[in-house]
Protein backbone atom coordinates (compact mmCIF):
# COMPACT_ATOMS: atom_id res chain seq x y z
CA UNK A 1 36.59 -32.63 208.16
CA UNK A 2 36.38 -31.75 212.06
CA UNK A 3 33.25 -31.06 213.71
CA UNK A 4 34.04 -27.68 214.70
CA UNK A 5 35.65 -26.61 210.73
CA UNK A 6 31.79 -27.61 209.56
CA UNK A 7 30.19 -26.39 212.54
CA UNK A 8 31.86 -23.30 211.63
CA UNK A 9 31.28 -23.15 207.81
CA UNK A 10 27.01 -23.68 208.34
CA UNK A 11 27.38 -20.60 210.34
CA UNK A 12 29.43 -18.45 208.04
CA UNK A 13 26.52 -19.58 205.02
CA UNK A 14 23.56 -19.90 207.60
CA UNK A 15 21.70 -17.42 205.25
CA UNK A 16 22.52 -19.65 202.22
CA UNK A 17 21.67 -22.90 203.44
CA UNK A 18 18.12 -21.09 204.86
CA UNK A 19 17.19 -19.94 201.52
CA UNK A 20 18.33 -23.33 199.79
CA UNK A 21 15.78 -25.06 202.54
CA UNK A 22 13.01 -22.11 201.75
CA UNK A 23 13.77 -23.18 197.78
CA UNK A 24 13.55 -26.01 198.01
CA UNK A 25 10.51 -26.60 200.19
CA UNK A 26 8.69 -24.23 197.51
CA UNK A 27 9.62 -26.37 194.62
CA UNK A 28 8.49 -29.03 195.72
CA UNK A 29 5.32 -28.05 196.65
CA UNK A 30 4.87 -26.59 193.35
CA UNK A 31 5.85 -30.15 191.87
CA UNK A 32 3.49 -31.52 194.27
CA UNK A 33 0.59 -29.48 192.80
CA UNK A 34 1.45 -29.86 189.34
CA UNK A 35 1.38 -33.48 189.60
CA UNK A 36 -2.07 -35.08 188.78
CA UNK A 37 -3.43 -36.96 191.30
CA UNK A 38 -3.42 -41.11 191.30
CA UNK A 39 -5.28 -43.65 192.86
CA UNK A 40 -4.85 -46.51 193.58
CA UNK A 41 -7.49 -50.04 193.75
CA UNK A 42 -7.49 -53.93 194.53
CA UNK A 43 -8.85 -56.33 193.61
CA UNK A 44 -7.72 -60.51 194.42
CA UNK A 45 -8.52 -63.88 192.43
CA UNK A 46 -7.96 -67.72 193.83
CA UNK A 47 -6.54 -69.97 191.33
CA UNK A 48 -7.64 -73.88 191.53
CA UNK A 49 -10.53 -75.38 194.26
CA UNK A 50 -10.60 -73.60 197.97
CA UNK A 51 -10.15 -77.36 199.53
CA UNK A 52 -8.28 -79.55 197.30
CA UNK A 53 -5.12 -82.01 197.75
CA UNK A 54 -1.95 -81.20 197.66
CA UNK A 55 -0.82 -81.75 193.98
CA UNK A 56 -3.70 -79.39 193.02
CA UNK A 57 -2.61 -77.12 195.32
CA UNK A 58 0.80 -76.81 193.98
CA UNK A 59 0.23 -76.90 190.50
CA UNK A 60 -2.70 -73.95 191.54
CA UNK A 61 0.51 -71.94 193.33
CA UNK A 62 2.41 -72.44 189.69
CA UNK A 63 -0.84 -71.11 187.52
CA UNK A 64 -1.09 -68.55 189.46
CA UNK A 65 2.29 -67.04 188.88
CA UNK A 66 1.10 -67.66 185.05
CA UNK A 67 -1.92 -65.48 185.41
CA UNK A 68 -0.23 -62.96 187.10
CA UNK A 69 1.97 -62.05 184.02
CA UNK A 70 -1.42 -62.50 181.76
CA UNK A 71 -2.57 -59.94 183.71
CA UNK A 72 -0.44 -57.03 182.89
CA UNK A 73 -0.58 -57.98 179.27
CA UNK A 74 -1.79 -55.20 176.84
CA UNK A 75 -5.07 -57.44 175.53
CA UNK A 76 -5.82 -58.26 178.85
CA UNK A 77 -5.80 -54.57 179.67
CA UNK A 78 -7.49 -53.51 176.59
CA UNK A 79 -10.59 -56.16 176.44
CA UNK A 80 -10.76 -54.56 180.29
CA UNK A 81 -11.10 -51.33 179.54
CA UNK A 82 -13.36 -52.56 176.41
CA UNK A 83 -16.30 -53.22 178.60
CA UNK A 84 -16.04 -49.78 180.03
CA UNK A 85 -17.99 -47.73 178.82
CA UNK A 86 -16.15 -43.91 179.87
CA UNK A 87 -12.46 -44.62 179.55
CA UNK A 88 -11.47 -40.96 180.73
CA UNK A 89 -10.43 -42.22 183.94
CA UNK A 90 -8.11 -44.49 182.59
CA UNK A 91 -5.69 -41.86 181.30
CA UNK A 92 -1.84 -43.67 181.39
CA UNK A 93 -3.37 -46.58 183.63
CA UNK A 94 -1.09 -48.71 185.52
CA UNK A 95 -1.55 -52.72 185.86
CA UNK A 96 0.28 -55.11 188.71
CA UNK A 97 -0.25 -57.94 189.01
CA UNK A 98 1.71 -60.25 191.82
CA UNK A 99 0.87 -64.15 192.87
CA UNK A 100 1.95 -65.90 195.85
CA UNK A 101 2.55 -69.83 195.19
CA UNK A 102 1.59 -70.54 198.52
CA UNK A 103 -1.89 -68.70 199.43
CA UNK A 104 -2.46 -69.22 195.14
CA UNK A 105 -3.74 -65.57 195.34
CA UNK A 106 -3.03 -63.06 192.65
CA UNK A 107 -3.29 -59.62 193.93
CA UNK A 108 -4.44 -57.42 190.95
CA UNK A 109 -3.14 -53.32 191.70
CA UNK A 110 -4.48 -50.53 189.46
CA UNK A 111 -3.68 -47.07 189.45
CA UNK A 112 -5.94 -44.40 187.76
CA UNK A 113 -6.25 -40.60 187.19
CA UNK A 114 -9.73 -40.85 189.00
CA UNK A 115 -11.00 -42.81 192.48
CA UNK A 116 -13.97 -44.95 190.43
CA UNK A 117 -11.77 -45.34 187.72
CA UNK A 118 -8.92 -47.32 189.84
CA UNK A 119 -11.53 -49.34 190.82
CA UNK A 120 -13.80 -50.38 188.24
CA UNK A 121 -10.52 -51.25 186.05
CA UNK A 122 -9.29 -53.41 188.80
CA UNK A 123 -12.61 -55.48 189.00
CA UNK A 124 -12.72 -55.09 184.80
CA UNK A 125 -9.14 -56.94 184.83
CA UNK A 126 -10.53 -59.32 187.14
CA UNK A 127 -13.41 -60.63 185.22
CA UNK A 128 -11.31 -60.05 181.91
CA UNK A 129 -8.69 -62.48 183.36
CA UNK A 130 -11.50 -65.20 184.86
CA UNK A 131 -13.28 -65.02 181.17
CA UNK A 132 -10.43 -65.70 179.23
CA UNK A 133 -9.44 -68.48 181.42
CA UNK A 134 -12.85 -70.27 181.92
CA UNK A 135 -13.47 -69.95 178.21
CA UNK A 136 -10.32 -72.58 177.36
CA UNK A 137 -11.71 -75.40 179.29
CA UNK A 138 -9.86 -76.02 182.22
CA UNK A 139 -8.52 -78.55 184.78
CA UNK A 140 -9.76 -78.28 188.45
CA UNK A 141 -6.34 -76.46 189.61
CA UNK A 142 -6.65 -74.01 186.76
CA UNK A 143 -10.30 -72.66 187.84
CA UNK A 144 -10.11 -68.91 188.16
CA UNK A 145 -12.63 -67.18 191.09
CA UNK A 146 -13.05 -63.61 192.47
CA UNK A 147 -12.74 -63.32 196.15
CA UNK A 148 -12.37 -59.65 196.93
CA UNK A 149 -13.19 -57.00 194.22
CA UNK A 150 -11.82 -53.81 194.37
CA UNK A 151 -13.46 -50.60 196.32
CA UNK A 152 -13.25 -46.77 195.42
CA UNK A 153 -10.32 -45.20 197.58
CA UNK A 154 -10.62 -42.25 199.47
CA UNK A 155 -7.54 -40.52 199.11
CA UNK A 156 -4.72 -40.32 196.12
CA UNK A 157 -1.41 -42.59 196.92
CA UNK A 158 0.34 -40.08 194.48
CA UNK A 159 1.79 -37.72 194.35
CA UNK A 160 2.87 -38.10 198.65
CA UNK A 161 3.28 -34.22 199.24
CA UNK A 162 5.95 -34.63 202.34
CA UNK A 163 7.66 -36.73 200.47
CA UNK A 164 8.79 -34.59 197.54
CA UNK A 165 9.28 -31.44 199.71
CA UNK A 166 11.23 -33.78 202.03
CA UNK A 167 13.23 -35.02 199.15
CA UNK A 168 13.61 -31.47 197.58
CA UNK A 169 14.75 -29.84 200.54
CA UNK A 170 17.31 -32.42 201.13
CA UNK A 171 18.19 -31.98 197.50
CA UNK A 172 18.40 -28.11 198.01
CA UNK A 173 20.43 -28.05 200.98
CA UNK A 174 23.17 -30.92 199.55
CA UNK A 175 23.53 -28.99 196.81
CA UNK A 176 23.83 -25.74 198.96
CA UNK A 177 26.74 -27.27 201.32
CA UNK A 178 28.30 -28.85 198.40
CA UNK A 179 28.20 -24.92 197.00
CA UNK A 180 29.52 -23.99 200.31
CA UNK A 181 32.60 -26.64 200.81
CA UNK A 182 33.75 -25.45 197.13
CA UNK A 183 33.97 -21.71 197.66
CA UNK A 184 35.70 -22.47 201.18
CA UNK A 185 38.07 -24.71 199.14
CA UNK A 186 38.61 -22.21 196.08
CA UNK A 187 39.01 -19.25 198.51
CA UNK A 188 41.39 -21.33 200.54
CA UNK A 189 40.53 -19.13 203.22
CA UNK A 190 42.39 -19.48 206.69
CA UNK A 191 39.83 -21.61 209.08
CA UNK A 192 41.59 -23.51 212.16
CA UNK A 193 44.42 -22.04 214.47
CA UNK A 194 47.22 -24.70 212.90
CA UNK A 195 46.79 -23.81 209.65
CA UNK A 196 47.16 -19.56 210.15
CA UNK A 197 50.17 -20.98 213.06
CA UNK A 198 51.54 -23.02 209.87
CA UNK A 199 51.07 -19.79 207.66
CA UNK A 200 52.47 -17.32 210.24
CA UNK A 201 55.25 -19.61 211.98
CA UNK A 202 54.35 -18.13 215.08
CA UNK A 203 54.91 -19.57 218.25
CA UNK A 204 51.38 -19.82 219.50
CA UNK A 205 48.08 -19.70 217.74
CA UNK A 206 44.78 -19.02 218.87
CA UNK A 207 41.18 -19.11 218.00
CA UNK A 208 39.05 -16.76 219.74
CA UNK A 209 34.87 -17.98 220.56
CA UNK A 210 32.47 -15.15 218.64
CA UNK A 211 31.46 -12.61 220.75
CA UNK A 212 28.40 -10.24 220.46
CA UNK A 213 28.38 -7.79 218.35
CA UNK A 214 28.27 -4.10 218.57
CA UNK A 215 25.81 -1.52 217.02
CA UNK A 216 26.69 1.42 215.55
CA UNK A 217 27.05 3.88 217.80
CA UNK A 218 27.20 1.24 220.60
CA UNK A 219 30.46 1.58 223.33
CA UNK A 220 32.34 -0.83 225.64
CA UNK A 221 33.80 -3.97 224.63
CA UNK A 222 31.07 -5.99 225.76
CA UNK A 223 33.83 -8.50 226.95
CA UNK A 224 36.62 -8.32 229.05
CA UNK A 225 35.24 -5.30 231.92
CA UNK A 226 31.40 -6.96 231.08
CA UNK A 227 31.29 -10.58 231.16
CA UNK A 228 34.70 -11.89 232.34
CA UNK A 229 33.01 -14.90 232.02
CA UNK A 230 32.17 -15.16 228.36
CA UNK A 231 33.62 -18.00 226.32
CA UNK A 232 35.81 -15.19 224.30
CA UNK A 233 36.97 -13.58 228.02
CA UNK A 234 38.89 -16.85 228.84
CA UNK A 235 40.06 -17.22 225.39
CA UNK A 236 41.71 -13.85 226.00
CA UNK A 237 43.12 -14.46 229.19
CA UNK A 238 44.98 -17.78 227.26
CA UNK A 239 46.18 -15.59 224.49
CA UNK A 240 47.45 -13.40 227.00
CA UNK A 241 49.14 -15.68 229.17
CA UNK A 242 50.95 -17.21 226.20
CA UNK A 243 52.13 -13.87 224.89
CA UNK A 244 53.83 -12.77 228.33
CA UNK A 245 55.16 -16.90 227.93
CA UNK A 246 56.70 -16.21 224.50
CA UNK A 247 58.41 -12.71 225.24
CA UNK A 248 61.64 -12.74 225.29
CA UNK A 249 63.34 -11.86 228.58
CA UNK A 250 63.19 -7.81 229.08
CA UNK A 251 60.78 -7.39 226.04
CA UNK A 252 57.95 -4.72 227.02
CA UNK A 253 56.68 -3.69 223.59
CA UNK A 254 54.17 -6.01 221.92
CA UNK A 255 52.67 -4.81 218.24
CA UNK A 256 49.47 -5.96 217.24
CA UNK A 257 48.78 -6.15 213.20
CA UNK A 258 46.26 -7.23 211.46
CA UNK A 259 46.60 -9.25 208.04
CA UNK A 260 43.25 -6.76 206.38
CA UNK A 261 40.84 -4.41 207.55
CA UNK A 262 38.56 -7.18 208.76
CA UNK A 263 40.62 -8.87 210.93
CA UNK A 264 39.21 -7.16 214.31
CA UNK A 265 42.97 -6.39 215.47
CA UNK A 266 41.26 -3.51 217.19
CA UNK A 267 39.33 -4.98 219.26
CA UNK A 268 41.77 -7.87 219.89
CA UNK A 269 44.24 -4.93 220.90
CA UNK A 270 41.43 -3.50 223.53
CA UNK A 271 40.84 -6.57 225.32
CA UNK A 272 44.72 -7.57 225.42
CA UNK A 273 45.55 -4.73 227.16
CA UNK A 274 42.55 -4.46 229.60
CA UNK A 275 43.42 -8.38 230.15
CA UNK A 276 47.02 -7.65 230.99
CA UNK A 277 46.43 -4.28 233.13
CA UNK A 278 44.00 -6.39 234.66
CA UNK A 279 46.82 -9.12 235.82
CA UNK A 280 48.62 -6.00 237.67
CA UNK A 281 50.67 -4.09 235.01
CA UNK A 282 51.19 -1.14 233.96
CA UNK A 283 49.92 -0.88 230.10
CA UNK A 284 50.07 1.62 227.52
CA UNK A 285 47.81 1.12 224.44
CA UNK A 286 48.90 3.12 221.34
CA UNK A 287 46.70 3.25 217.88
CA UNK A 288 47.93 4.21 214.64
CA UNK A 289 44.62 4.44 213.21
CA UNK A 290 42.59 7.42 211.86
CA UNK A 291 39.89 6.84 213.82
CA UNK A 292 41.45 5.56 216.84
CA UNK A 293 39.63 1.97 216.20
CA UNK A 294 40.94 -0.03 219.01
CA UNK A 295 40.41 3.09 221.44
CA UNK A 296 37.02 3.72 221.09
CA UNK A 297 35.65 0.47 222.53
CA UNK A 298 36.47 1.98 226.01
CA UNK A 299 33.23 3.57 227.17
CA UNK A 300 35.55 6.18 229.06
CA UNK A 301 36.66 7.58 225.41
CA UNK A 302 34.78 9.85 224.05
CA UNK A 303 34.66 12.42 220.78
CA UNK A 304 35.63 14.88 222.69
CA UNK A 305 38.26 13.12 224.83
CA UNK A 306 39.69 12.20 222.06
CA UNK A 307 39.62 16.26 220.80
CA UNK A 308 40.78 17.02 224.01
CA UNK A 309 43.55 14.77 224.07
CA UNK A 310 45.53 15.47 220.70
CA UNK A 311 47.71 12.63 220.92
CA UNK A 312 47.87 12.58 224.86
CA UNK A 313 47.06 9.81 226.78
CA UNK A 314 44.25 9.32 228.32
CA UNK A 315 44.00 7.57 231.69
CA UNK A 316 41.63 4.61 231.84
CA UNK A 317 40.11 3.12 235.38
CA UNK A 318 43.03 3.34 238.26
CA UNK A 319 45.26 4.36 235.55
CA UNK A 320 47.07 1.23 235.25
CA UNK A 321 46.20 1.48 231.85
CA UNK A 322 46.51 4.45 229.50
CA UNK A 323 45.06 5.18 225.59
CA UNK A 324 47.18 7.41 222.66
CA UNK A 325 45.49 7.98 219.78
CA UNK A 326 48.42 8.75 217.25
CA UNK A 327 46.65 8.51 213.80
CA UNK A 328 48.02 6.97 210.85
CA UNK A 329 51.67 8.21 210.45
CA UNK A 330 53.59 8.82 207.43
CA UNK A 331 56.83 6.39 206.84
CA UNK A 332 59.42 7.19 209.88
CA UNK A 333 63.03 5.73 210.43
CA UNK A 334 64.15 3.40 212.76
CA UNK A 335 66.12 4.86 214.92
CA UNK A 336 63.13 7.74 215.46
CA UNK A 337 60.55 4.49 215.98
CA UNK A 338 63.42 3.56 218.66
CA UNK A 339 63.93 6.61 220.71
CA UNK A 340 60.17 6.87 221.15
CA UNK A 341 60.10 3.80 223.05
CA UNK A 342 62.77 4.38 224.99
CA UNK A 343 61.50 7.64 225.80
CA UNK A 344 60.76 8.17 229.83
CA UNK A 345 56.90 8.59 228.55
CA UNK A 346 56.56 5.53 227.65
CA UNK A 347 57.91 3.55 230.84
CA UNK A 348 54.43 1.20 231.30
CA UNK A 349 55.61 -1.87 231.58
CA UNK A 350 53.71 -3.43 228.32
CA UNK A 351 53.30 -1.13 225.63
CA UNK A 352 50.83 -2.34 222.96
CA UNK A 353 50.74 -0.89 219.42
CA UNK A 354 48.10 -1.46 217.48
CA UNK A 355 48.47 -1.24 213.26
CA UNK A 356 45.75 -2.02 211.13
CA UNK A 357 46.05 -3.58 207.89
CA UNK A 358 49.85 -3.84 207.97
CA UNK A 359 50.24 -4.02 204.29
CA UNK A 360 48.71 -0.64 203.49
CA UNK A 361 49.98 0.51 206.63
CA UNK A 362 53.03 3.13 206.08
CA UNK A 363 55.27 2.60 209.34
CA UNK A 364 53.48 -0.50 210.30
CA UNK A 365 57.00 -2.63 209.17
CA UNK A 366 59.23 0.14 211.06
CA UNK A 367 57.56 -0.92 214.27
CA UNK A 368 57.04 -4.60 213.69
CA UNK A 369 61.38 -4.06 213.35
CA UNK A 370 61.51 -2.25 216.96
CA UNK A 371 58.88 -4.35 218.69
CA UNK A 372 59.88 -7.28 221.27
CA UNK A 373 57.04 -9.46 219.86
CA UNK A 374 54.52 -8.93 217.10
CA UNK A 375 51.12 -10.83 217.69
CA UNK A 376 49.04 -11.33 213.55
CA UNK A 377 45.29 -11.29 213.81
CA UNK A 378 43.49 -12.76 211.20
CA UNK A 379 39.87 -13.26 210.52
CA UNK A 380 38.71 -16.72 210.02
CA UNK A 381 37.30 -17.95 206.57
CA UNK A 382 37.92 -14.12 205.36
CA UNK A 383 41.95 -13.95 205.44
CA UNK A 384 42.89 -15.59 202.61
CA UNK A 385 46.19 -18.08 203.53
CA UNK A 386 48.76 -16.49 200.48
CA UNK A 387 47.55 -13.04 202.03
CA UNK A 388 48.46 -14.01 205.26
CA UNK A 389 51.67 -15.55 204.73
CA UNK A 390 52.62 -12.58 202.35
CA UNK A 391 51.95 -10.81 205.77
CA UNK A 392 54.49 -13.09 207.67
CA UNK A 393 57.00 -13.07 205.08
CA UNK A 394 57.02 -8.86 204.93
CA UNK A 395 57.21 -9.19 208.63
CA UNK A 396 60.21 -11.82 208.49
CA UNK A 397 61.58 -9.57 205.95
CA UNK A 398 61.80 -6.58 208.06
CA UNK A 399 62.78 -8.59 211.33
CA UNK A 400 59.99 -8.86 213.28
CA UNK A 401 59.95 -11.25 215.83
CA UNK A 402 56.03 -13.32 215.21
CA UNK A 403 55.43 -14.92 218.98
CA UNK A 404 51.60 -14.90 218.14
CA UNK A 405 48.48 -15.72 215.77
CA UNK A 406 45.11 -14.74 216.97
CA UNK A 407 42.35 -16.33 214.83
CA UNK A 408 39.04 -13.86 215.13
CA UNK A 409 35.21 -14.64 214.35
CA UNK A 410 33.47 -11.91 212.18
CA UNK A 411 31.56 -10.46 215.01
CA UNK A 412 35.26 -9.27 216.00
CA UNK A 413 35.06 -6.74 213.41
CA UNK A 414 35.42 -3.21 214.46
CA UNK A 415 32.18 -1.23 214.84
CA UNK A 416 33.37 1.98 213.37
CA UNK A 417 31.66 5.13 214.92
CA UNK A 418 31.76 8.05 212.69
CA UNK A 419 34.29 10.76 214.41
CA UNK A 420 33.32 14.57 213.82
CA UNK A 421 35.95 16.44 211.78
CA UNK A 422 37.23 18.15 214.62
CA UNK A 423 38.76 15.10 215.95
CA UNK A 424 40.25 14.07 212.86
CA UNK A 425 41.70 17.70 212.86
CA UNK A 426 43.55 17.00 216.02
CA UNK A 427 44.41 13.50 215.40
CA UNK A 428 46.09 15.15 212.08
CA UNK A 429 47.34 18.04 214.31
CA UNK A 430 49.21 14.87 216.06
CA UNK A 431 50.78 13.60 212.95
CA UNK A 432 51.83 16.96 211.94
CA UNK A 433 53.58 17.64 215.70
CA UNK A 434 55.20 14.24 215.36
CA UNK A 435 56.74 14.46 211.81
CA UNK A 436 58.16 18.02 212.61
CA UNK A 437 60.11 16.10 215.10
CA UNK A 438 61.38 13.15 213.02
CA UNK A 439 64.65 15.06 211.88
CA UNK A 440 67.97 13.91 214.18
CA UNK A 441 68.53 16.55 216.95
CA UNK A 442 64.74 17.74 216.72
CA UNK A 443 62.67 18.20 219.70
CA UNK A 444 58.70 17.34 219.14
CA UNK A 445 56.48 19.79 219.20
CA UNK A 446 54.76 21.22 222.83
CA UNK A 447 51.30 20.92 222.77
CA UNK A 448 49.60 24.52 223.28
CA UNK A 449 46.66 23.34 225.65
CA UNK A 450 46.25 21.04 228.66
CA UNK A 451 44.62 17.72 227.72
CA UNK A 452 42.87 15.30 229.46
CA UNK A 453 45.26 12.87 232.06
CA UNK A 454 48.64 12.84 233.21
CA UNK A 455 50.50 12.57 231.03
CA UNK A 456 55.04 13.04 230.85
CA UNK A 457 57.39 12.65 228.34
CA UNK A 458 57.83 13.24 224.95
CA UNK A 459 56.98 11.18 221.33
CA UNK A 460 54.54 8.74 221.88
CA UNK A 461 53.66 9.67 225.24
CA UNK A 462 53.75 14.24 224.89
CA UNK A 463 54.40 16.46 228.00
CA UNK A 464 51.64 18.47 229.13
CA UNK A 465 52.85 22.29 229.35
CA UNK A 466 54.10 22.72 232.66
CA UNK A 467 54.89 19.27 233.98
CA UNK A 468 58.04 18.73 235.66
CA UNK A 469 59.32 17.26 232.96
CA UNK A 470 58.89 19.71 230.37
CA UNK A 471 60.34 22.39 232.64
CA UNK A 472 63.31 20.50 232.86
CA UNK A 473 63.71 19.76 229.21
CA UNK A 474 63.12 23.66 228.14
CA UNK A 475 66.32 24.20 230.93
């Protein structure tokens, strides 16, 4: 697994992977508590003369590996806890006993439910052990003798507090990620560029870096016109750069789809076109959207713009780029889908259409089949891969020419602003003008008002009353 892919999943399940740390980090400490405490004493015996030779001293080093299993024997430990008189400290008490060969020492360990307890077992063991040896009559290397007895602790060795929340959180958050990696893999979700450029066949794919997010209610892109430097900004400019690369000689109309309603083609439409009329041409964005989604991220559009505008275009900075809101359409033929481009209207020299959803979209295959190029936006570890290359293959199917894949972080989702009903009424007023005018030989409809711009020609782009150009078409 790359870096980046994991990187990537721990912040799509951030929130997860918190509350398996918060979890586990409780449980433990609750296990912690719940435990009874232990403690733990010493105590130490020397097996065979202090000064001796060195045949004693070796045949001392072998006893005392002989004692030391005595030691942890169950009527050594009861005749200990015999000559005790309270035994409630002794609850489940734990005997070691280890020898070294060398040094002759056995080192007697005893754990107990209670501080004095631990200790006056350890020394009981002790004296238990030297008793039962001294009483058999015994050889100078056999002699048994106390030389450290064992002292109350202080503090309980068990249970280590850290050390089971450590262990528990670490538990947790395993099992978390392990949670994690399995949904990613049963979701077979879309995560690097090659794999939606595998799904798509495009010729270029792209990952774009998250970007802020938007409030409701919020305006501006927050990208492109705000912080050319962002991370996402130059990830644009690439995208960009490789689209005008892959468009074929004399191609001008570029449509951006996305694969669902969360891919953010809206705002990946926005900044395309505000990163191209930046590089000196003439653009013309055009949304087929209800709510004019990849429109509204322009602080210069407005409700009432919008109202105003009825379909018109609206003029944006030094007018090097223009804004149509069209509105969802209802299914139109090609050779209608055709003219409108080629009307005089629409002479920018990129025209970018922006459709939403393309599978629930009603013309969105008509224009993917008049389009130059067609650039797929899909959101990353949300777009499921048969979803997207059901996408590709309706697009195929209908002739579209894929140059592009643009793979978008959730915080590219569109921040929907709630539009009054008047503007829906004249975004429907649109539809209505356009579909009169669908019929061969039909002219489409004049709009009754001046709007907001300058706006010329007819279809996607509509005269304003009184332009040149409508004077001369009414001749």
């Amino acid at each position: 697994m790359e870096f980046n892919h994991f990187v990537g999943i721990v912040r799509r399940w951030w929130i997860t992977l918190l509350f398996a740390v918060l979890v586990g980090a409780l449980a433990g400490y609750t296990i912690a508590e719940a435990t009874p405490p232990s403690y733990e004493s010493t105590s130490r015996i020397l097996v065979g003369p202090l000064n001796t030779d060195r045949n004693i001293q070796e045949a001392g080093g072998r006893l005392a590996e002989t004692y030391a299993e005595m030691a942890g024997t169950t009527p050594v430990i009861e005749a200990a806890l015999a000559r005790l008189s309270d035994d409630t400290g002794f609850i489940d008490p734990r005997v070691e006993a280890t020898a070294d060969d060398v040094t002759r020492i056995v080192t007697l360990r005893v754990r107990a439910r209670t501080a004095t307890g631990a200790s006056t077992l350890a020394n009981s063991v002790a004296i238990e052990l030297q008793e039962l040896v001294d009483g058999g009559g015994v050889r100078p290397e056999g002699q048994v003798q106390i030389v450290e007895l064992a002292q109350t602790p202080n503090d309980p060795v068990a249970p280590n507090v850290s050390l089971i929340v450590t262990l528990s959180v670490l538990t947790a958050l395993i099992l978390a990620v392990g949670l994690a990696l399995l949904f990613e893999h049963l979701i077979d979700a879309v995560q690097q560029p090659d794999e939606l450029l595998d799904a798509t066949g495009a010729s270029f794919a792209a990952a774009l870096s998250p970007r802020t997010r938007l409030g409701p209610g919020r305006k501006g892109t927050g990208l492109v016109a705000t912080d050319p430097n962002a991370p996402a900004a130059a990830d644009l400019r690439v995208i960009a750069t490789n689209l005008e690369l892959s468009l074929p000689e004399g191609a001008r109309t570029v449509l951006v789809a996305g694969v669902d309603e969360r891919s953010g083609s809206a705002a990946v439409a926005a900044n395309l076109a505000t990163v191209i009329a930046e590089a000196g041409r003439t653009v013309l964005l055009v949304d087929f959207t209800d709510d004019g989604a990849s429109l509204v991220a322009f602080p210069e559009v407005t409700d009432e713009t919008l109202q105003r505008a009825g379909g018109r275009p609206i003029a944006i900075s030094d007018g090097s780029l223009s804004l149509v809101a069209k509105g969802a359409v209802p299914v139109m033929e090609e050779a209608h889908a055709r003219a409108l481009l080629e009307d005089p209207g629409t002479s920018a020299e990129r025209v970018l259409l922006h459709v939403p959803h393309l599978p629930a979209n009603a013309d969105g295959l008509v224009w993917s089949r008049v389009a130059d190029a067609t650039v797929v936006v899909a959101q990353r570890a949300s777009a499921r891969r048969a979803v997207v290359e059901a996408v590709a293959d309706q697009l195929r199917w209908a002739g579209a020419n894929i140059v592009g894949a643009v793979l978008s972080e959730r915080t590219w989702e569109t921040q929907r602003r709630p539009f009054g009903e008047s503007v829906r009424r004249a975004l429907s007023a649109t539809r209505g003008r356009r579909t009169r005018g669908t019929q061969a030989g039909d002219a489409p409809a004049q709009a009754s008002e001046p709007v907001y711009g300058a706006y010329r020609g007819e279809g996607l782009v509509p005269q304003t009353p009184g332009s040149p150009d409508a004077s001369s078409s009414k001749s």
